[in-house]
Protein backbone atom coordinates (compact mmCIF):
# COMPACT_ATOMS: atom_id res chain seq x y z
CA UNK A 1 -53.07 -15.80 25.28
CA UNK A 2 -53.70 -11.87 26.25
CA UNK A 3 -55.75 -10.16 23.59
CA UNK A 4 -54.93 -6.18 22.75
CA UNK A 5 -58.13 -4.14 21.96
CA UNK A 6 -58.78 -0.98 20.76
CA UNK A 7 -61.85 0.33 22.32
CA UNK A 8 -63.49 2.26 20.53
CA UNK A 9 -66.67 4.92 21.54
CA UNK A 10 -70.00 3.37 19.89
CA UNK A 11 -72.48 5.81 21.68
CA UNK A 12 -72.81 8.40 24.65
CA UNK A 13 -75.34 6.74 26.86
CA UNK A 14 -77.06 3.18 26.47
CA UNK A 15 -80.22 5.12 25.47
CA UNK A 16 -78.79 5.73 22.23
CA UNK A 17 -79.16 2.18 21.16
CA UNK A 18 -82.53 1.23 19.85
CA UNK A 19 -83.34 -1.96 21.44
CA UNK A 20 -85.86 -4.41 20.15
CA UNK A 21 -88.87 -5.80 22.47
CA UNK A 22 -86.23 -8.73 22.81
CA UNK A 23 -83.31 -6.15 24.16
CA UNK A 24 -81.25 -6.72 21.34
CA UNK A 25 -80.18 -3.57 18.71
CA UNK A 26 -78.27 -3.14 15.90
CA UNK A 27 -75.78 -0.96 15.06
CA UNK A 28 -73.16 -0.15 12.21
CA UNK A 29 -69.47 -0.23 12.77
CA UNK A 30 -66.38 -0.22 10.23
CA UNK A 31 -69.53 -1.21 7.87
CA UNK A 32 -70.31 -4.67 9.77
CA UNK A 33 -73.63 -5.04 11.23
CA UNK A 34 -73.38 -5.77 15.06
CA UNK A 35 -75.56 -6.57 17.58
CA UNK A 36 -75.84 -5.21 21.01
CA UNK A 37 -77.71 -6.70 23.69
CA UNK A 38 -79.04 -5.59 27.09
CA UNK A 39 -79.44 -8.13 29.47
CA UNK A 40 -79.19 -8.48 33.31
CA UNK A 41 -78.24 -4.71 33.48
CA UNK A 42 -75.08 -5.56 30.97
CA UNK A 43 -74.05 -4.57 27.56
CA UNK A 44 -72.96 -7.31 25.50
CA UNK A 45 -71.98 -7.27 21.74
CA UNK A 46 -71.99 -10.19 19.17
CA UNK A 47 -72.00 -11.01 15.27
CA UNK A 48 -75.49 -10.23 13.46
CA UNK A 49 -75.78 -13.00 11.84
CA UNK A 50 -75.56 -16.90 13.10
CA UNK A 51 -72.91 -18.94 12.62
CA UNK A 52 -74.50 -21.98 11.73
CA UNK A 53 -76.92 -20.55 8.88
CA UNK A 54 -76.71 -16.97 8.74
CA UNK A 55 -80.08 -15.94 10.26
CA UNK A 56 -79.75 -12.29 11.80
CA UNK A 57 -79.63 -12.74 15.59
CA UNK A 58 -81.50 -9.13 16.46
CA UNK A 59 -84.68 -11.82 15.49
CA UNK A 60 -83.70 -14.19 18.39
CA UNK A 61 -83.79 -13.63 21.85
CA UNK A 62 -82.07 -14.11 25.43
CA UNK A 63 -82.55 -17.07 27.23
CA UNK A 64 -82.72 -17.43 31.39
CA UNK A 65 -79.63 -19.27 30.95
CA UNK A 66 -77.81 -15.95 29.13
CA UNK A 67 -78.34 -17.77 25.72
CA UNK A 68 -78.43 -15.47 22.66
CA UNK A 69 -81.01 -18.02 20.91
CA UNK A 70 -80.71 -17.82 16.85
CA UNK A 71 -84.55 -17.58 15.65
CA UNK A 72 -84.28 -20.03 12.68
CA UNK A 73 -82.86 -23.49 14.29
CA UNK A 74 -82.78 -22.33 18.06
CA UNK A 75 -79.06 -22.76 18.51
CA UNK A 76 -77.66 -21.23 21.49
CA UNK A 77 -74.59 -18.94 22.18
CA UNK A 78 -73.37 -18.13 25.23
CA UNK A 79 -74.14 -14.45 25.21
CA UNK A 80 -70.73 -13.57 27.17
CA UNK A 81 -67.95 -15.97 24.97
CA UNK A 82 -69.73 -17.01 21.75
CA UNK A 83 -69.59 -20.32 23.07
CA UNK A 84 -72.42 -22.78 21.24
CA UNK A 85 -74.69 -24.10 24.34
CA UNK A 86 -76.62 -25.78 22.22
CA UNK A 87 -74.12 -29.37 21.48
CA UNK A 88 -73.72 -28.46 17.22
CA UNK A 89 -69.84 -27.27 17.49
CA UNK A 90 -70.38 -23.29 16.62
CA UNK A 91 -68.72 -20.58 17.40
CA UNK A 92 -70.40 -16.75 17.74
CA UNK A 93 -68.20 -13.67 17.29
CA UNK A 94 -68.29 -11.73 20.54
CA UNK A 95 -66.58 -8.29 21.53
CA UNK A 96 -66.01 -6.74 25.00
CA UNK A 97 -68.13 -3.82 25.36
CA UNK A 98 -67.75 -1.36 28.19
CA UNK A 99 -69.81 1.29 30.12
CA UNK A 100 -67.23 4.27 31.27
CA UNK A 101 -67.98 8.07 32.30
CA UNK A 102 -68.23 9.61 28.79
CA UNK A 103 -69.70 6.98 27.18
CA UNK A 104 -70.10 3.01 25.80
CA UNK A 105 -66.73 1.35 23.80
CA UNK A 106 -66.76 -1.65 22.38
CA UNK A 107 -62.82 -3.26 22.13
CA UNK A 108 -61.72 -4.38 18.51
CA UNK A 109 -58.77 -7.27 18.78
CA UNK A 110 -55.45 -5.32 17.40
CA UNK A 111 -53.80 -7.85 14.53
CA UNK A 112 -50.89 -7.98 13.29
CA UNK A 113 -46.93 -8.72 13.59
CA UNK A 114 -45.42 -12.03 14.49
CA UNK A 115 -48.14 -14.46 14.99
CA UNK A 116 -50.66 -11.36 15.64
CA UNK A 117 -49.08 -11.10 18.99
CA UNK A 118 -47.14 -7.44 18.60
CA UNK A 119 -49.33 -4.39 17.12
């Protein structure tokens, strides 16, 4: 099914973000905590707190195998879908985040209308 975002601008330049030893920061949008990590020369965005037990993911870390890795059980997310890596059935909340010319968006699913599918 084809997803509708609305991107919108989270920051000028990626040295805006204030990134942890472990490349991961936090920022605040529409009051929800979020995290952004840098990894591999990419932005990527995902929920601040685990799935599983709620531990705050800007404690974990990356993996070699593009893991985000949750710091109190060591369950792993793919850092690109939110997919659990890790066998235990999770999912993590991820958004597409974007680098363009005046600055770095990060796209917000539209809801709404029949079935969600019309904005």
């Amino acid at each position: 099914m084809f997803k509708k975002y609305t991107w919108y601008k989270i920051a000028e330049h990626v040295n805006e973000f204030e990134f942890a030893k472990n490349n991961i920061a936090v920022i605040e949008f529409e009051n929800k905590k979020i995290c952004i990590a840098q990894h591999k020369d990419s932005l990527f965005a995902f929920a601040f707190r685990c799935p599983h037990a709620g531990a705050p993911l800007c404690n974990g870390f990356i993996d070699a195998m593009n893991n985000v890795v949750c710091p109190f059980h060591g369950y792993r997310y793919d850092i690109k879908n939110g997919r659990n890596t890790s066998g235990e059935g999770y999912y993590l909340k991820t958004w597409p985040i974007e680098t363009r010319g005046d600055g770095i968006f990060i796209g917000i699913e539209e809801k709404g209308g029949l079935f969600g599918l019309f904005k």
